[in-house]
Protein backbone atom coordinates (compact mmCIF):
# COMPACT_ATOMS: atom_id res chain seq x y z
CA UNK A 1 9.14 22.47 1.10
CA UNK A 2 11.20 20.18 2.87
CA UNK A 3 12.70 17.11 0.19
CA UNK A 4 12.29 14.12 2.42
CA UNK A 5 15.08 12.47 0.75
CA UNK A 6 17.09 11.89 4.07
CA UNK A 7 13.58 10.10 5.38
CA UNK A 8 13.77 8.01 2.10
CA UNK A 9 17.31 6.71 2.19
CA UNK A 10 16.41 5.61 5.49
CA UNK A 11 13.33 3.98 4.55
CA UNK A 12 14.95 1.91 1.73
CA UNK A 13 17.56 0.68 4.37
CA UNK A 14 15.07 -0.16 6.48
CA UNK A 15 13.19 -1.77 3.46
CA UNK A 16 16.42 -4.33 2.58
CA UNK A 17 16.89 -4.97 6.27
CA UNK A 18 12.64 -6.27 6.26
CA UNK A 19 13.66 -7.81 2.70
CA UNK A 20 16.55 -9.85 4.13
CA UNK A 21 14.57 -11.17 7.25
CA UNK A 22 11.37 -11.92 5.58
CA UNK A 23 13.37 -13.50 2.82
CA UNK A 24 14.51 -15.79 5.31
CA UNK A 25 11.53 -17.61 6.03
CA UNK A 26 9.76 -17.18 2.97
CA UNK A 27 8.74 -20.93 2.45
CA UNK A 28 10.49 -21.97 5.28
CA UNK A 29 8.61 -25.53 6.61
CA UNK A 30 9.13 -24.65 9.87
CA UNK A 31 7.37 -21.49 9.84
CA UNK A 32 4.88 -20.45 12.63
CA UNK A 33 1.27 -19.23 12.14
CA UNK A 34 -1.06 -17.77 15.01
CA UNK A 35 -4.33 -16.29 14.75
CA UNK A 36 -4.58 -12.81 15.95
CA UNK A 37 -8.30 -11.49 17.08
CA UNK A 38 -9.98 -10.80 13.95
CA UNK A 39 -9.26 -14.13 13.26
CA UNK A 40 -6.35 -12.62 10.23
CA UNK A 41 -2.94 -14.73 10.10
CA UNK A 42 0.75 -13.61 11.28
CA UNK A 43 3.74 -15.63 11.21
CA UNK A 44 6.52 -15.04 13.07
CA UNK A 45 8.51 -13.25 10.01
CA UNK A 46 5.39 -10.37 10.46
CA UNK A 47 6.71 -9.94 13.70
CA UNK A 48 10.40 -10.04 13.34
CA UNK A 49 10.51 -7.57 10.26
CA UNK A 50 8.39 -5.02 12.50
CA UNK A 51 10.63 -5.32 15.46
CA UNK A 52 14.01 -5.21 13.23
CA UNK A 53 12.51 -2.13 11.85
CA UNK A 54 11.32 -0.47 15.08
CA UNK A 55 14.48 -1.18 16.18
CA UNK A 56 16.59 0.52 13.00
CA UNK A 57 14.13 3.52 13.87
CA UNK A 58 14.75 3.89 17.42
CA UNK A 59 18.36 4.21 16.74
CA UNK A 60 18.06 6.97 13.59
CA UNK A 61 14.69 8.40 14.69
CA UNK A 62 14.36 8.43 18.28
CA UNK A 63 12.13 11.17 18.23
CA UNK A 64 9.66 9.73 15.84
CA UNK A 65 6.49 7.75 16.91
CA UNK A 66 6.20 4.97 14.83
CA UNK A 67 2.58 2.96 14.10
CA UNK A 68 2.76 -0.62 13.19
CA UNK A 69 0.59 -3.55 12.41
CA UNK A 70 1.78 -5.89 14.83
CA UNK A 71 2.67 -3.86 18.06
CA UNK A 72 0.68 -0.24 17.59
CA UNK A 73 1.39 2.96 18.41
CA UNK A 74 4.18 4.05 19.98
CA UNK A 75 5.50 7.34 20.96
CA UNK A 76 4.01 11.03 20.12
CA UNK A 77 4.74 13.80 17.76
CA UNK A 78 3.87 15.57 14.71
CA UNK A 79 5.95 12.62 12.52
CA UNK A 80 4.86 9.24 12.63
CA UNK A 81 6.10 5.97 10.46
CA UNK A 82 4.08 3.52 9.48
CA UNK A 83 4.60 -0.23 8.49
CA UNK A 84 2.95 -3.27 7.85
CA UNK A 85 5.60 -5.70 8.14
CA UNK A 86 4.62 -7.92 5.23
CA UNK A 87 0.63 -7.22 3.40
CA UNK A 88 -0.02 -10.17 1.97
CA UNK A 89 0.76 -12.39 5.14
CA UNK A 90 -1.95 -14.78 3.56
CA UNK A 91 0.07 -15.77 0.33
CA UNK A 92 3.11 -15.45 2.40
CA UNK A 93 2.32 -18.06 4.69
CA UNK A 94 1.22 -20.30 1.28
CA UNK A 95 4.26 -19.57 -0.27
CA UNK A 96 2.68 -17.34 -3.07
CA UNK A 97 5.59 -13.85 -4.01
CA UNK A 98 2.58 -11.35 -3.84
CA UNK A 99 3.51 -9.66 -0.69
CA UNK A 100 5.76 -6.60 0.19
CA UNK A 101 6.78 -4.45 3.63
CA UNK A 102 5.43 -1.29 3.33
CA UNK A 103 6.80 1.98 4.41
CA UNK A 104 5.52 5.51 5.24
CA UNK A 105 6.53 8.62 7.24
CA UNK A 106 3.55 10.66 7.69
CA UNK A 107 3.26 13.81 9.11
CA UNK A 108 0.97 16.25 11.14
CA UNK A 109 -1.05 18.25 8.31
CA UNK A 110 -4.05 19.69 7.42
CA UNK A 111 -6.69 17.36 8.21
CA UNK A 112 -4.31 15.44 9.80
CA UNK A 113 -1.37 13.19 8.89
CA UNK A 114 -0.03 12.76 5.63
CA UNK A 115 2.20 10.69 4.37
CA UNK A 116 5.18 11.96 3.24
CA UNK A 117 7.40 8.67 2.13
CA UNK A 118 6.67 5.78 1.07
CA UNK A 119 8.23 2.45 -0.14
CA UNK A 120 6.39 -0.81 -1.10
CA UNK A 121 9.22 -3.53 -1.13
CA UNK A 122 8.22 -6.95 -2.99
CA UNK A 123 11.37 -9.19 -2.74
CA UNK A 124 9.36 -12.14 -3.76
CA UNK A 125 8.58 -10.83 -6.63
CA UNK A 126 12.07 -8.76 -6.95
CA UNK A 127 10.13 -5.36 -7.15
CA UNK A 128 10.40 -1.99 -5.31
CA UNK A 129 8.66 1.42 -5.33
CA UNK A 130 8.90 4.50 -3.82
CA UNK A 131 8.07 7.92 -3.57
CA UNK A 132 8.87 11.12 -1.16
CA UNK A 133 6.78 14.57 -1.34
CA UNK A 134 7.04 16.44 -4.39
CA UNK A 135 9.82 14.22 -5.44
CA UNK A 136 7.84 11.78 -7.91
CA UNK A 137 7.49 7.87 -7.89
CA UNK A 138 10.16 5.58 -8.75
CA UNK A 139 10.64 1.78 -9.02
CA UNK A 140 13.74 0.32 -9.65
CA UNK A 141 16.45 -1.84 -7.44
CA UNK A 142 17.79 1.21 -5.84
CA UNK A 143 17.91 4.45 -5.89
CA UNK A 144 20.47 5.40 -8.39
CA UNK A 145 19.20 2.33 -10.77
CA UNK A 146 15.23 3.49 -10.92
CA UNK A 147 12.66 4.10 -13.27
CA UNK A 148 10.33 7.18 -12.46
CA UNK A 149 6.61 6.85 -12.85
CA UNK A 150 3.76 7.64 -14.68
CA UNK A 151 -0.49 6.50 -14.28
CA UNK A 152 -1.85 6.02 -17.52
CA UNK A 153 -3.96 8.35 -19.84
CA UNK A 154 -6.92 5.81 -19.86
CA UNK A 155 -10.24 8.03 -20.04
CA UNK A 156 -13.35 5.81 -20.69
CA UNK A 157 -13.94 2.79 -18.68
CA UNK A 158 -14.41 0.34 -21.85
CA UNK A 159 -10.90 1.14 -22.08
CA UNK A 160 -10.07 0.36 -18.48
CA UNK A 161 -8.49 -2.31 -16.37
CA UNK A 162 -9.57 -2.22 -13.01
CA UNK A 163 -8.17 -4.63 -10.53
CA UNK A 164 -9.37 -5.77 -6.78
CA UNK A 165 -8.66 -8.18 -4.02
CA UNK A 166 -11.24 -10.69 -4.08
CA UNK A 167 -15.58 -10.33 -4.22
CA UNK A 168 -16.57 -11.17 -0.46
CA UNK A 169 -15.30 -7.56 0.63
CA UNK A 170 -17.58 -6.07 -1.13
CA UNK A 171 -20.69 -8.26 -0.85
CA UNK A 172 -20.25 -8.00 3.09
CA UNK A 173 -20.18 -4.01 2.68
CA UNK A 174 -23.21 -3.83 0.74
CA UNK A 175 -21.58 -2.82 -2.20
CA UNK A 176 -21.41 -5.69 -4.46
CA UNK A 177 -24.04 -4.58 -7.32
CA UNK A 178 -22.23 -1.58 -8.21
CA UNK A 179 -18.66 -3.43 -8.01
CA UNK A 180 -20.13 -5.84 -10.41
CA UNK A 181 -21.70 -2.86 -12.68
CA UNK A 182 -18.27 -1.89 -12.76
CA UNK A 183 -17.08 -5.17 -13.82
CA UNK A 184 -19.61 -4.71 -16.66
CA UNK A 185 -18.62 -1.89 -18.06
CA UNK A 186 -14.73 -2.36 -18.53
CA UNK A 187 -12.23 -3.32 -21.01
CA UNK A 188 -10.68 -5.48 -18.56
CA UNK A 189 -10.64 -7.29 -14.32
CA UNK A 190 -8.23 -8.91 -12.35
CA UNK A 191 -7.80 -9.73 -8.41
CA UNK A 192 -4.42 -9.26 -7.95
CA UNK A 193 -4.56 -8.22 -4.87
CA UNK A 194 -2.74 -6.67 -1.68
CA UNK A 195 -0.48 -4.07 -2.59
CA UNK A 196 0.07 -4.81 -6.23
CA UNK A 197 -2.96 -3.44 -8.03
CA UNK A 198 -2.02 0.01 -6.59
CA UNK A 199 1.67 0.00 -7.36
CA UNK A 200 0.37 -1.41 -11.15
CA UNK A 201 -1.64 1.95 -10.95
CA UNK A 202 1.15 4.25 -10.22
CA UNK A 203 3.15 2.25 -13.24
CA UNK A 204 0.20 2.68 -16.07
CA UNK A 205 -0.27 -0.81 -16.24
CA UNK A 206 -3.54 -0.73 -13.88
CA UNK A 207 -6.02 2.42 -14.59
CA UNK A 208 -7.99 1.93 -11.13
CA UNK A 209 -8.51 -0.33 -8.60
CA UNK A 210 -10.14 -0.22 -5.07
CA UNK A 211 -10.76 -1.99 -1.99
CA UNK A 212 -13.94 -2.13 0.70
CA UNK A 213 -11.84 -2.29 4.38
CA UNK A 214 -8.48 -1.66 4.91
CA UNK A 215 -6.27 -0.62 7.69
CA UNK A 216 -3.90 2.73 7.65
CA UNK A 217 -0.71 0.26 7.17
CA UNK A 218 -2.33 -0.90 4.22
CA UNK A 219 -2.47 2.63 2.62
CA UNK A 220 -0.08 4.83 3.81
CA UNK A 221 2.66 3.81 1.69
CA UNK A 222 0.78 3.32 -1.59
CA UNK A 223 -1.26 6.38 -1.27
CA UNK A 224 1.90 8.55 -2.04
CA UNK A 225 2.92 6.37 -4.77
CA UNK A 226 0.04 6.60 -6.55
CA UNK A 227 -0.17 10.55 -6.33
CA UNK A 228 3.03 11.03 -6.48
CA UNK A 229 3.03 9.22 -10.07
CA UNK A 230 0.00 11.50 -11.32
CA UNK A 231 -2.99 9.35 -9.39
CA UNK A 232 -5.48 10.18 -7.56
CA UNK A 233 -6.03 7.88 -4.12
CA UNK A 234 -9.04 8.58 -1.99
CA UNK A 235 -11.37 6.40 0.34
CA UNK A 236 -14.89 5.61 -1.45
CA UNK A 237 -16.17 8.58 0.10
CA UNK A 238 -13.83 10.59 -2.00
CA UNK A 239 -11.38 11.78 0.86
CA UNK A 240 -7.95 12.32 -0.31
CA UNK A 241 -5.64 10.04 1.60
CA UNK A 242 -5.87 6.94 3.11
CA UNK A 243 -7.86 7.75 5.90
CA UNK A 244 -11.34 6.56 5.19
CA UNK A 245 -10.80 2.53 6.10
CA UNK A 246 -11.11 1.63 2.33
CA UNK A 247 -9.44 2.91 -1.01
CA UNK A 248 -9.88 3.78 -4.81
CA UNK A 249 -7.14 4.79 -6.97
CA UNK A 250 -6.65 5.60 -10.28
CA UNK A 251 -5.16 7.46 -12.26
CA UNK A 252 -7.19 10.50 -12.38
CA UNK A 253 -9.33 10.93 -15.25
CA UNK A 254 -11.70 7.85 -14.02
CA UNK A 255 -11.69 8.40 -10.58
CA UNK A 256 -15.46 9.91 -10.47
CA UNK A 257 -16.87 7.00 -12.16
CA UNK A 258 -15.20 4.32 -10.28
CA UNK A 259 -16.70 6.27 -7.16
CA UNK A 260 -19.59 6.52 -8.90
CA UNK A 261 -20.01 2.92 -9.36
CA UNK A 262 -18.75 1.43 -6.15
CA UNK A 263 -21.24 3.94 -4.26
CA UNK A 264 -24.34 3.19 -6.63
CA UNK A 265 -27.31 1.63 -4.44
CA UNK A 266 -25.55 1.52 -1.34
């Protein structure tokens, strides 16, 4: 099996090259805002961290398509990365540290791509994870000064913290009595939001969390953390991956209830 850990260097440089630019303007007064279609925020430091890394790719990667928040799809193949420039562009535009770039090679698999890499860089919040195939998760501040890690061993919910983005998701997707049934029945809730709750999953800190609607940018690169730290990450309709349009992950040995729940009476 190949190691991916050419495909992860690059990804970290690629990472502190988003980390320095996005740094830049974090807080900046003179930042700009539009409104994109569905009526979601990006600033112009969404748009210049895609392009810088685009254009990092191009150079090292010509032959990979790349699939990005901001400009889409472009080029073909069976590997394709995959970035959202900065999740969280909501508290980065107010000046709040929970946001990260997030990085992912997939590639062409069974049942289609798979992600492969994967690093979630917070430089807000001075964190970074990372994973690569069969190669475990890791945060640290580089690769040679990293921690490796592990989901918890959390087996009964009123033992559990489970942690989400906010409550309107899931009322507008029907699925807000069992979400709150959920609530119920834990030790312990929290909206932390964004990328955090999953990366908190992959460290043990977090047993489970989930989300109602999210993109593939949103996912790619947490998906392989998680597993790749002992978790399990699948849509609500229990597909491995992120490929459904929402999440759930956890680490393992609660993933059927928290299904179970978040699928109850809708």
């Amino acid at each position: 099996m190949p190691d991916y850990l050419d495909d992860l260097r690059l990804a970290h440089v690629l990472a502190d090259a988003a980390d320095a630019a996005t740094m830049d303007r974090f807080k900046a007064l003179d930042l700009k805002v539009e409104t994109k279609p569905d009526m979601t925020p990006v600033s112009e430091a969404d748009k210049a961290a895609e392009e810088l890394i685009r254009g990092h790719l191009g150079r090292a990667r010509p032959r990979d398509a790349i699939l990005g928040e901001e400009y889409g799809v472009e080029g073909t193949g069976p590997r394709r990365w995959v970035i959202d420039p900065i999740d969280g562009t909501k508290n980065y535009v107010r000046g709040v540290p929970v946001w990260a770039t997030l990085i992912s090679l997939m590639e062409a698999g069974e049942g289609g791509f798979q992600p492969v890499v994967g690093v979630v860089s917070a430089p807000a919040l001075g964190r970074r994870w990372w994973a690569a195939k069969g190669n475990g998760a890791f945060s640290g501040r580089s690769l040679t000064k990293a921690s490796r890690l592990q989901v918890s061993r959390v087996s009964t919910l009123s033992d559990a913290s489970f942690a989400y983005s906010s409550l309107s998701g899931w009322e507008e997707h029907g699925r807000l009595d069992g979400f709150l049934d959920l609530t119920r029945e834990v030790w312990r809730t929290r909206a932390y939001g964004d990328f955090w709750p999953y990366m908190m999953v992959a460290e043990g800190a977090v047993d489970m969390c989930a989300e109602p609607e999210l993109s593939l940018w949103d996912m790619a690169a947490t998906a392989i953390v998680v597993t790749e730290a002992g978790g399990t990450f699948t849509g609500l309709d229990a597909r491995p991956g992120p490929h459904s349009g929402n999440a759930a992950a956890s680490n393992g040995l609660l993933h059927d209830e928290l299904l179970g729940y978040l699928n109850q009476r809708y």
